[in-house]
N, C-alpha and C. Protein backbone atom coordinates (compact mmCIF):
# COMPACT_ATOMS: atom_id res chain seq x y z
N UNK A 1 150.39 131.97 64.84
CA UNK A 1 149.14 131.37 64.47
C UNK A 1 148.35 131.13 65.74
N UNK A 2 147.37 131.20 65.91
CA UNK A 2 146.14 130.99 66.91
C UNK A 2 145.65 129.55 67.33
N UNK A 3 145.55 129.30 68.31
CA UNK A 3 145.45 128.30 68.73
C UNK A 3 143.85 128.01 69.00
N UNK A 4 143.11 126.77 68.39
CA UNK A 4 142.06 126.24 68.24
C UNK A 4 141.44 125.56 69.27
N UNK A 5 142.65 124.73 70.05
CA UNK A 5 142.63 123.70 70.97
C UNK A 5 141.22 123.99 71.71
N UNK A 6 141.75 125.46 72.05
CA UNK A 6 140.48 126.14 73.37
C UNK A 6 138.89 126.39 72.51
N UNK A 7 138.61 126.75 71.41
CA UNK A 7 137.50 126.64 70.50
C UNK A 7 137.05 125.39 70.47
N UNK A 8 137.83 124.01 70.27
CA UNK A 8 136.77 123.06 69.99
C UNK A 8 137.05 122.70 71.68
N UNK A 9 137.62 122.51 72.31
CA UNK A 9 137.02 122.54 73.75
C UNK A 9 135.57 122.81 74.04
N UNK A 10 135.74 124.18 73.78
CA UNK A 10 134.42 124.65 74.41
C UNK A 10 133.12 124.47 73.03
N UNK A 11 133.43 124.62 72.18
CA UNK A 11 132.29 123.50 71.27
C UNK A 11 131.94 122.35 71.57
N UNK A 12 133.16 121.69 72.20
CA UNK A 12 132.60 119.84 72.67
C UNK A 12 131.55 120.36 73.86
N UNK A 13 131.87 121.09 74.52
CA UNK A 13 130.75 121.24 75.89
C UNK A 13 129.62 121.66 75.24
N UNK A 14 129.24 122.40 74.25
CA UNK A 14 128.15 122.80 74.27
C UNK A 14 127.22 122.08 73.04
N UNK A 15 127.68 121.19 72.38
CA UNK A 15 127.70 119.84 71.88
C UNK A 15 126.50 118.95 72.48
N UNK A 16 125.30 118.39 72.36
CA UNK A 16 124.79 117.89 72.85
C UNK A 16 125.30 116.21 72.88
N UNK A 17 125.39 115.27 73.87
CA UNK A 17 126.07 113.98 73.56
C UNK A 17 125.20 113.47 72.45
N UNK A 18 125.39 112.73 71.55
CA UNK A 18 124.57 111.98 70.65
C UNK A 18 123.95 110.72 71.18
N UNK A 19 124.47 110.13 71.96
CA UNK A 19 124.23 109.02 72.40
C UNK A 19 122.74 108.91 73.18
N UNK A 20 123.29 110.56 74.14
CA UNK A 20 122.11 110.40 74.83
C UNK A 20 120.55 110.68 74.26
N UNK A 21 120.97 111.26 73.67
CA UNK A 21 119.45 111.41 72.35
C UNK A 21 119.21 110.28 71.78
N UNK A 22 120.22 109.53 71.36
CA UNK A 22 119.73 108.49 70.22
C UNK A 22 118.87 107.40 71.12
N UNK A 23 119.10 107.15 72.21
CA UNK A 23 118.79 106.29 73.58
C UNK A 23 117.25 105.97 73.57
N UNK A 24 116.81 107.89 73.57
CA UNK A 24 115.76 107.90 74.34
C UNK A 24 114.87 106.84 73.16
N UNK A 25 113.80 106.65 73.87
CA UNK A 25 112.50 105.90 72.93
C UNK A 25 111.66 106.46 73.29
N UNK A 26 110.96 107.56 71.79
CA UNK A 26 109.82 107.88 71.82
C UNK A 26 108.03 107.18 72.28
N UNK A 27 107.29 108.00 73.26
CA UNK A 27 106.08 107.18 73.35
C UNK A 27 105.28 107.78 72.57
N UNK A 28 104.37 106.79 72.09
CA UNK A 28 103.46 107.45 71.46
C UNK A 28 102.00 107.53 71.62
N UNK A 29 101.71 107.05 73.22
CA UNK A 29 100.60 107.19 74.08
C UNK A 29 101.31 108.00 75.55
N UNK A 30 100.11 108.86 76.18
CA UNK A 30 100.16 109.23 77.42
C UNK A 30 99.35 108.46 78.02
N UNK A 31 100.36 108.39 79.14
CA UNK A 31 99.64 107.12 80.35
C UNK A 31 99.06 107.57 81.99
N UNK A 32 98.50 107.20 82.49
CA UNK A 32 97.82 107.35 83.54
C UNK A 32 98.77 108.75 84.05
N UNK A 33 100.16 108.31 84.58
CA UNK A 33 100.79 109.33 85.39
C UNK A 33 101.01 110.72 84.16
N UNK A 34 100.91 110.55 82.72
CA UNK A 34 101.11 111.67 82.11
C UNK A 34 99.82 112.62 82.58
N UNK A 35 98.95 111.89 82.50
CA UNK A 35 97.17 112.53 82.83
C UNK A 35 97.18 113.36 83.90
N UNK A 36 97.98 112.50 85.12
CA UNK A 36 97.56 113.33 86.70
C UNK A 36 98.47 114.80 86.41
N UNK A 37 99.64 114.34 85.68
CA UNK A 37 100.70 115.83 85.31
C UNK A 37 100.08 116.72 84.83
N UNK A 38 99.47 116.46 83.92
CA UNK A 38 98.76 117.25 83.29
C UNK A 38 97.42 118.35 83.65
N UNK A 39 96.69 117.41 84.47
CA UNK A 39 95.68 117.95 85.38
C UNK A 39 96.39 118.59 86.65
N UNK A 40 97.48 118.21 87.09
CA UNK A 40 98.22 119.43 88.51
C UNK A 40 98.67 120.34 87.83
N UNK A 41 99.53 120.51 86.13
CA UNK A 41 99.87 121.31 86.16
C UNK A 41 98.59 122.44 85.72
N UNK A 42 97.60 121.95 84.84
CA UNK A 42 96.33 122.61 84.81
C UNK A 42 95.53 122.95 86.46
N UNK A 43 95.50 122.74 87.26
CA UNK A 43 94.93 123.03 88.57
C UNK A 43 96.22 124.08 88.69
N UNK A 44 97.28 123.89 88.81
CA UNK A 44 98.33 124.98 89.23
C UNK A 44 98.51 125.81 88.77
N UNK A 45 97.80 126.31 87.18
CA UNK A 45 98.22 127.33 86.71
C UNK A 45 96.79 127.89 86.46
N UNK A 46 95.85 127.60 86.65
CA UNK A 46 94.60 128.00 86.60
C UNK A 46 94.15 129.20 87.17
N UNK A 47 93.11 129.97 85.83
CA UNK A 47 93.13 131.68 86.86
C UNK A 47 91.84 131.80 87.77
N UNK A 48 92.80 131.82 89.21
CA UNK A 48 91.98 132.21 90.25
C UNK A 48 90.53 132.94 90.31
N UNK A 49 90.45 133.45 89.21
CA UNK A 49 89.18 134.34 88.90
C UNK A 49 88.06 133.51 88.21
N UNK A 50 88.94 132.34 87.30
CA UNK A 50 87.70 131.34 86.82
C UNK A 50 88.37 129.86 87.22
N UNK A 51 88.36 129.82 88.11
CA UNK A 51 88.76 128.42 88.62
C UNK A 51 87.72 127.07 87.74
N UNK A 52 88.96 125.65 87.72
CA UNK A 52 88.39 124.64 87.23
C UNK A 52 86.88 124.53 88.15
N UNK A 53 85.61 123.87 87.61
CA UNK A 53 84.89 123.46 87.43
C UNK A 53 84.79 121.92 88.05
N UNK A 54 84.13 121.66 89.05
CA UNK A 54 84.38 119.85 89.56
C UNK A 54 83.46 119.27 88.48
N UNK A 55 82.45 119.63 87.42
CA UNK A 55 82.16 118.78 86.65
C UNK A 55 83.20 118.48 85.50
N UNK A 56 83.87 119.64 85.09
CA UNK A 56 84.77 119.81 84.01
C UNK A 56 86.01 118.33 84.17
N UNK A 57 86.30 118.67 86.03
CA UNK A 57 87.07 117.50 86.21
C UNK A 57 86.71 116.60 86.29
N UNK A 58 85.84 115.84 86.74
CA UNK A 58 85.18 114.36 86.48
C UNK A 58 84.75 113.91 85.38
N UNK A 59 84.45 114.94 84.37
CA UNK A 59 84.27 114.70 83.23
C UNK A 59 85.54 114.02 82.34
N UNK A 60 86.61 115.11 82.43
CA UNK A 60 88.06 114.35 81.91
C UNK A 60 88.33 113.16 82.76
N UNK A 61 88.49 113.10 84.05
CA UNK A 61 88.68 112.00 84.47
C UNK A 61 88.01 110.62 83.36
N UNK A 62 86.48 111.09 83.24
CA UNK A 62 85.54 109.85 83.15
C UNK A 62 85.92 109.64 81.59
N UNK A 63 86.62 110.42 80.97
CA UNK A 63 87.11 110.14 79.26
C UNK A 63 88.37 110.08 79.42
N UNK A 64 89.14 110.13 80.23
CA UNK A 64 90.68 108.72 80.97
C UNK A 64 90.33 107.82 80.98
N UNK A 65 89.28 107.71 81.88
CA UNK A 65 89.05 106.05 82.31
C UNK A 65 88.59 105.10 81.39
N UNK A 66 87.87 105.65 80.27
CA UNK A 66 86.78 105.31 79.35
C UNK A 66 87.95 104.94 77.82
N UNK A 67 88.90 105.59 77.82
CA UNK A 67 90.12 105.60 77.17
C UNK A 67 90.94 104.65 77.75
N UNK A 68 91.17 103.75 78.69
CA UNK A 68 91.84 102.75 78.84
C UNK A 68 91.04 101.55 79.39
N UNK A 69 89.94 102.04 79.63
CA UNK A 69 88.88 100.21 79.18
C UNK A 69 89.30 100.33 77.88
N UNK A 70 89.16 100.93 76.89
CA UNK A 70 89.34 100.70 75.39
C UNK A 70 90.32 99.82 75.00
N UNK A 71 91.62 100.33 75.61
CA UNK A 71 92.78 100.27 74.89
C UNK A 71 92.94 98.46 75.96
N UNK A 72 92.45 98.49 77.31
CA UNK A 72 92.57 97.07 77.67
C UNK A 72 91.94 96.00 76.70
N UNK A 73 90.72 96.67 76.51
CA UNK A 73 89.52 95.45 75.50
C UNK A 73 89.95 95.48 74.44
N UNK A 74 91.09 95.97 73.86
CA UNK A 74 91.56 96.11 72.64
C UNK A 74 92.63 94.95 72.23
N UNK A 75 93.56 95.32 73.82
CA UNK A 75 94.33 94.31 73.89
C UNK A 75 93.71 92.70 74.01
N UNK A 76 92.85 92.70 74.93
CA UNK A 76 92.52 91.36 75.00
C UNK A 76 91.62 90.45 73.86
N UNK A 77 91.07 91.58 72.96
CA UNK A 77 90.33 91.22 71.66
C UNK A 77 91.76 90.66 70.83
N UNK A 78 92.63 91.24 71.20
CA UNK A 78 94.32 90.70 70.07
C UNK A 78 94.27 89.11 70.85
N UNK A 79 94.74 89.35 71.89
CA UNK A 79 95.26 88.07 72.51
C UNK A 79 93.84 87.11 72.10
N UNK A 80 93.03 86.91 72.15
CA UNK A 80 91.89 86.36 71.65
C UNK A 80 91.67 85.58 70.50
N UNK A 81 92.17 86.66 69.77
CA UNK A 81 91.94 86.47 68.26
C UNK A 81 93.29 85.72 68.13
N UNK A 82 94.39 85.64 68.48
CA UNK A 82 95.66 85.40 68.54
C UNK A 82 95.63 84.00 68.52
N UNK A 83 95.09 83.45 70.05
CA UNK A 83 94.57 81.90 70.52
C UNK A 83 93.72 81.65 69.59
N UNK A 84 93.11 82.00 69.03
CA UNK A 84 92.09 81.23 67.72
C UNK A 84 92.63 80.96 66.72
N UNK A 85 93.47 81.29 66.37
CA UNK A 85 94.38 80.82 65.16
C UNK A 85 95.41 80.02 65.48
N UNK A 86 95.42 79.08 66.74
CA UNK A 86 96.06 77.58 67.40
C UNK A 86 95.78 76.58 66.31
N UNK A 87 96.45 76.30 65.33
CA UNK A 87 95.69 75.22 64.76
C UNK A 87 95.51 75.24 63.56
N UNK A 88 95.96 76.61 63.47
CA UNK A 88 94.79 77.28 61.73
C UNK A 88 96.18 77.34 61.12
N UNK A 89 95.91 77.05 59.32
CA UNK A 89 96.62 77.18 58.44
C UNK A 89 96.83 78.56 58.17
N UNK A 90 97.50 79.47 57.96
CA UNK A 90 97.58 81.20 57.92
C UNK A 90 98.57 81.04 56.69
N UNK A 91 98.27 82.13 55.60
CA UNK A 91 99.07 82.85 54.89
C UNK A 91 99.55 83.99 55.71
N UNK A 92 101.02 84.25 55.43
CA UNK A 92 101.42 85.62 55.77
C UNK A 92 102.68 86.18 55.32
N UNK A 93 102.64 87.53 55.37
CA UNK A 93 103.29 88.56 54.67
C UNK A 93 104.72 88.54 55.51
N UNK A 94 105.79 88.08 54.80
CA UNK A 94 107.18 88.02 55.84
C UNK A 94 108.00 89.18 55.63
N UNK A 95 109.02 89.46 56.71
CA UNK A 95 109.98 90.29 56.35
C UNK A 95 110.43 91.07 54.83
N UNK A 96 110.25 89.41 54.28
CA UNK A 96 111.48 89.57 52.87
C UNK A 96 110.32 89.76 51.75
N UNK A 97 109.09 90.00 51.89
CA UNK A 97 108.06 90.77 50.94
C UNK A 97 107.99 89.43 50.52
N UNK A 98 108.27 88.13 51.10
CA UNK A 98 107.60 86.71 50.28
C UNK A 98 106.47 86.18 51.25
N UNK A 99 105.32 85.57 50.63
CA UNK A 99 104.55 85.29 51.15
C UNK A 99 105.16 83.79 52.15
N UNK A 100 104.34 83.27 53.16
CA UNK A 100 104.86 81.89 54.15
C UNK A 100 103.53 81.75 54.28
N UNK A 101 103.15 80.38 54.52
CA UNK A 101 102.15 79.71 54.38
C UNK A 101 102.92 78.45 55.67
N UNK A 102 102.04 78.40 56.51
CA UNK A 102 102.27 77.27 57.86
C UNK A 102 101.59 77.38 58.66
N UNK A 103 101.56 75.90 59.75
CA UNK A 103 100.20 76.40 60.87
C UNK A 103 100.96 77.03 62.04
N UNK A 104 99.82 77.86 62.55
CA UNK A 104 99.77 78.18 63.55
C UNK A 104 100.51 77.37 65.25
N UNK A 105 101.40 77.44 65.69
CA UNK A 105 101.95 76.61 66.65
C UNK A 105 101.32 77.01 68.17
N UNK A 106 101.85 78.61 68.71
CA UNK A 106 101.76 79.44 69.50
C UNK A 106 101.41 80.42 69.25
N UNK A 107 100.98 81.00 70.35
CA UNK A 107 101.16 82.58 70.21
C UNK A 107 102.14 82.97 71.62
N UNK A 108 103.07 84.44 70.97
CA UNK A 108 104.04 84.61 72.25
C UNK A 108 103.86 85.92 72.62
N UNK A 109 103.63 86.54 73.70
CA UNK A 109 104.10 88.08 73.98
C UNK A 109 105.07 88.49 74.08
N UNK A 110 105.18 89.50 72.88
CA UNK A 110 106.42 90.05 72.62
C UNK A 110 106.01 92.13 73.05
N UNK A 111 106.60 92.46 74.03
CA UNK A 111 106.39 93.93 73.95
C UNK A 111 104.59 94.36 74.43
N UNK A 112 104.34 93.10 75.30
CA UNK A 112 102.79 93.60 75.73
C UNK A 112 101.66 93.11 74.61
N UNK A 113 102.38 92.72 72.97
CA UNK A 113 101.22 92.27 71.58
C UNK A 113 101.51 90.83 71.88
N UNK A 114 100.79 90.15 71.38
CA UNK A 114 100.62 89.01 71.07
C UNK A 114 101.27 88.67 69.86
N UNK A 115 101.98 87.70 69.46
CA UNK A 115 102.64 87.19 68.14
C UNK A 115 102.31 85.57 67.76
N UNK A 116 101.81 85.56 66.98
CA UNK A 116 101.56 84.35 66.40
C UNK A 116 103.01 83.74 65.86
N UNK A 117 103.61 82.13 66.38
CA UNK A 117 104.30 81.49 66.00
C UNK A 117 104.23 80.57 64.38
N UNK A 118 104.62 80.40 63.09
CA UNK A 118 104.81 79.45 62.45
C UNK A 118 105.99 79.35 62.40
N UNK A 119 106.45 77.65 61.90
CA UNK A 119 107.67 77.37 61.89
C UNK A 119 108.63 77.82 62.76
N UNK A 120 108.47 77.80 63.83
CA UNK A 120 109.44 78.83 64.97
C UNK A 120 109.63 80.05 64.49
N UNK A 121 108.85 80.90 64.08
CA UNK A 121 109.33 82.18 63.54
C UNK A 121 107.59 82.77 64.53
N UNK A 122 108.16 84.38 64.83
CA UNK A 122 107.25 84.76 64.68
C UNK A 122 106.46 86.01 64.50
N UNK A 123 105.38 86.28 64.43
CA UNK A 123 104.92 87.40 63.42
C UNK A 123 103.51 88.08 64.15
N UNK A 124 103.44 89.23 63.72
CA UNK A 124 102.58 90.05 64.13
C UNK A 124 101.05 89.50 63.69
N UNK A 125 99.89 90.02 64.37
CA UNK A 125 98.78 89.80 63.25
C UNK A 125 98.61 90.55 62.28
N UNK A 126 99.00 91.60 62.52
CA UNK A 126 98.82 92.63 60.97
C UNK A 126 99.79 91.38 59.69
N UNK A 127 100.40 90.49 59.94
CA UNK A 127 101.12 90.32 58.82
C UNK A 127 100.07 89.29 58.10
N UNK A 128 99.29 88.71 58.85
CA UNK A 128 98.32 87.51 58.70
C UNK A 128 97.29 88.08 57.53
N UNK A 129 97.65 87.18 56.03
CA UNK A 129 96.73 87.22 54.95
C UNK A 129 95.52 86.64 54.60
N UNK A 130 95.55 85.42 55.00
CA UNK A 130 94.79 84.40 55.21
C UNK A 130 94.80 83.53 55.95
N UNK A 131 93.57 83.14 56.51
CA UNK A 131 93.49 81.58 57.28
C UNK A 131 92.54 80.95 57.03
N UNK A 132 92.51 79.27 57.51
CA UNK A 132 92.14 78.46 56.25
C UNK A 132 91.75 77.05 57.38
N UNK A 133 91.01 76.24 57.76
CA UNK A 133 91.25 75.09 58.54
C UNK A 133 92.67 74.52 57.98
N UNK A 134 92.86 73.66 59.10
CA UNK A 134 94.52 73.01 58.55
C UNK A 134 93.99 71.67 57.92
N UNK A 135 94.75 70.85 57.06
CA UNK A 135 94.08 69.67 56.37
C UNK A 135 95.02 68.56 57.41
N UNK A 136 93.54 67.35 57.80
CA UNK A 136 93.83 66.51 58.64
C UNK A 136 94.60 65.46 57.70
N UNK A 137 95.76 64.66 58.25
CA UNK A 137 96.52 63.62 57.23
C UNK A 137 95.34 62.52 57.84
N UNK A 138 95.43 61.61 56.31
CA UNK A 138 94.39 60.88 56.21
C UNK A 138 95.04 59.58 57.54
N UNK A 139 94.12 59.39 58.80
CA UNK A 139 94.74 58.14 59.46
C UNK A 139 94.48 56.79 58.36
N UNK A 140 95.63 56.14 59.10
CA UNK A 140 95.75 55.01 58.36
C UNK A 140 95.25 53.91 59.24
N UNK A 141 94.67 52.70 58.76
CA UNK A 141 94.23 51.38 60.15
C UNK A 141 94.82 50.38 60.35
């Protein structure tokens, strides 16, 4: 009978590890250094006969740059809006598909977003259904 041993041997080598795939974390933006790659490897492979254009390049440059004022003012419109709801009564959409209703405590950065705190828990703004002033308890004299 024939011996296998040496077959899955050489199947394990050519086997990609699983691990190392499962690892990676997909992006789903290109960032400044993807841009410059992109433009050397476009300058490097470019045909000598119609070479890039210096308006062509300042032009992309100037819709890079114009593409991450965005995405900054985007962010800071979150964090913004985030701090304004200090205080505020919020409905919102939880994990477990039940609605939570509580005020506003904090907001925390989690991953670069902003997260709004209730009840020590905390939650995205996309989850936020409603908000509402919070009701003052009546002082007593």
């Amino acid at each position: 009978m024939a011996d296998i041993s040496a077959i899955t041997s050489t199947n394990a080598a050519y086997t990609p590890n699983a691990s190392s795939t499962s690892d990676r974390v997909p992006q789903k933006t290109l960032g400044q250094d993807d841009f410059l790659k992109l433009l050397v490897t476009q300058f490097t492979n470019q045909d000598p006969m119609q070479p890039m254009k210096d308006t062509e390049y300042i032009a992309q440059m100037a819709q890079f740059t114009s593409l991450e004022q965005a995405k900054s003012m985007t962010s800071s419109t979150q964090f913004t809006q985030a701090n304004g709801l200090i205080g505020r009564t919020v409905d919102l959409q939880s994990d477990q598909d039940t609605p939570t209703t509580g005020v506003v405590t904090a907001v925390q950065v989690k991953a670069g977003l902003p997260k709004i705190v209730v009840d020590g828990q905390s939650y995205d703004l996309s989850s936020v259904l409603a908000i509402r002033p919070t009701q003052q308890a009546p002082q007593s004299n």
